[in-house]
C-alpha atoms as a PDB file:
ATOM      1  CA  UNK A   1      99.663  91.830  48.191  1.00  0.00           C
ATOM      2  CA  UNK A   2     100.966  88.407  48.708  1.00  0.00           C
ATOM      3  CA  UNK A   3     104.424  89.793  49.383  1.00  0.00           C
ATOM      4  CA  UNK A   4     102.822  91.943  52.794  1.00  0.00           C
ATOM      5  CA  UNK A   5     101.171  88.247  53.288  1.00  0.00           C
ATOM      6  CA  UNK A   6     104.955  87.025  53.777  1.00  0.00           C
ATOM      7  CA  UNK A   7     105.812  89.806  56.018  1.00  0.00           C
ATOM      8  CA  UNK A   8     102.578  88.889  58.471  1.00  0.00           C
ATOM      9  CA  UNK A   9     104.562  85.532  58.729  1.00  0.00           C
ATOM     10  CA  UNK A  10     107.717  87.093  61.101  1.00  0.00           C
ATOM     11  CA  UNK A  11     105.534  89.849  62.611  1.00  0.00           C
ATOM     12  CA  UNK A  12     103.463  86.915  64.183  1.00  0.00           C
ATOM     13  CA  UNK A  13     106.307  85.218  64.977  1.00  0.00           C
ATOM     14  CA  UNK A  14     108.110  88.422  66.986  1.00  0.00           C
ATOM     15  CA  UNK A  15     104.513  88.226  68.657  1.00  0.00           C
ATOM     16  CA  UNK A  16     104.552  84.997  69.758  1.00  0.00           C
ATOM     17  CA  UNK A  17     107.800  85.443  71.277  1.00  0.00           C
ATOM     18  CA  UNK A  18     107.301  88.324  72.751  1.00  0.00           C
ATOM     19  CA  UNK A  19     104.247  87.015  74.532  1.00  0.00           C
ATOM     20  CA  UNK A  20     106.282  83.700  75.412  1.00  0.00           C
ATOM     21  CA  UNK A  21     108.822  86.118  76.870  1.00  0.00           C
ATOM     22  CA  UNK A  22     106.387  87.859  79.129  1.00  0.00           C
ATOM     23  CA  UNK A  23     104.690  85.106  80.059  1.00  0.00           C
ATOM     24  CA  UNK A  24     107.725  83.152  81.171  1.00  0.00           C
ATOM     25  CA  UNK A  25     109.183  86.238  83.236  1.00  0.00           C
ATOM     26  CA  UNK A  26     106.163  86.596  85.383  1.00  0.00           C
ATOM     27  CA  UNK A  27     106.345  85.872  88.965  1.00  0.00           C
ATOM     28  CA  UNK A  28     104.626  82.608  89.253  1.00  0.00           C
ATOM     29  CA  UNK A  29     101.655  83.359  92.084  1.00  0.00           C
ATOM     30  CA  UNK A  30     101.139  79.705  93.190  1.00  0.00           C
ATOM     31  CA  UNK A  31     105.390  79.373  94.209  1.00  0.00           C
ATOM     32  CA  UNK A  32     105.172  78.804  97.534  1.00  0.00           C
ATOM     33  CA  UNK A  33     108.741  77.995  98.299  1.00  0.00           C
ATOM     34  CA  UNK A  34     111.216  80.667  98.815  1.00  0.00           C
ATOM     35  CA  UNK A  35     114.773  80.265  97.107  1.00  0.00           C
ATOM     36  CA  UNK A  36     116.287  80.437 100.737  1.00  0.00           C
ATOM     37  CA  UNK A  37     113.859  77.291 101.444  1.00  0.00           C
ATOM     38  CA  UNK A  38     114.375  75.536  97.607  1.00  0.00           C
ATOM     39  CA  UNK A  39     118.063  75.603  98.753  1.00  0.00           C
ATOM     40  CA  UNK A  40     117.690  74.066 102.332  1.00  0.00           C
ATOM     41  CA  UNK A  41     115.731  71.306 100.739  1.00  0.00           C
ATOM     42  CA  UNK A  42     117.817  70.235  97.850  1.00  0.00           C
ATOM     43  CA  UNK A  43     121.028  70.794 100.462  1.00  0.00           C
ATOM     44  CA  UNK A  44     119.011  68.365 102.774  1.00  0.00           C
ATOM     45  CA  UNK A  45     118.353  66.114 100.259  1.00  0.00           C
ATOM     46  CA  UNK A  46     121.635  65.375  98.913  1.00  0.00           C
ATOM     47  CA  UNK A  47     123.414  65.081 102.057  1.00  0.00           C
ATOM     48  CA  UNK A  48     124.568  62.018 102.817  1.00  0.00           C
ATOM     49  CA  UNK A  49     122.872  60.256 105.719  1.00  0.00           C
ATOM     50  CA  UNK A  50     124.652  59.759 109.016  1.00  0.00           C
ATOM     51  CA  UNK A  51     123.726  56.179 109.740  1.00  0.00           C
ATOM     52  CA  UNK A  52     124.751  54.824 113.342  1.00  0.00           C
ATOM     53  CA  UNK A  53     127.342  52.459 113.171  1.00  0.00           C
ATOM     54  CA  UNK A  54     128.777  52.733 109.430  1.00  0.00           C
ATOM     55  CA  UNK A  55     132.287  53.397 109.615  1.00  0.00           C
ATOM     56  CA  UNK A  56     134.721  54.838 106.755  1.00  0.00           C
ATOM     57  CA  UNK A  57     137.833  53.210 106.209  1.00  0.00           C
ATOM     58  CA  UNK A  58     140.764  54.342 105.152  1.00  0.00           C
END
């Protein structure tokens, strides 16, 4: 008996990851940001700013 108590041990664990697995590869409902849109904004974000009258020298 306490040797099918050991075995309970993994089988809970495959559970829990298994859940964890579907839970995490759900579409998320409340996403309201397309990846189209996610990749505008971080493009946009790490531009660098065109500031009147800076000048590069080289």
């Amino acid at each position: 008996m306490e040797a099918l108590v050991w075995l309970l041990v993994p089988l809970m664990a495959a559970v829990g990851v298994g859940l964890w697995a579907w839970y995490v590869s759900r579409p998320n409902s409340l996403d309201l940001w397309t990846d189209v849109e996610r990749y505008d904004r971080l493009r946009a974000g790490l531009s660098s700013p065109r500031r009147p009258g800076l000048t590069r020298r080289t």
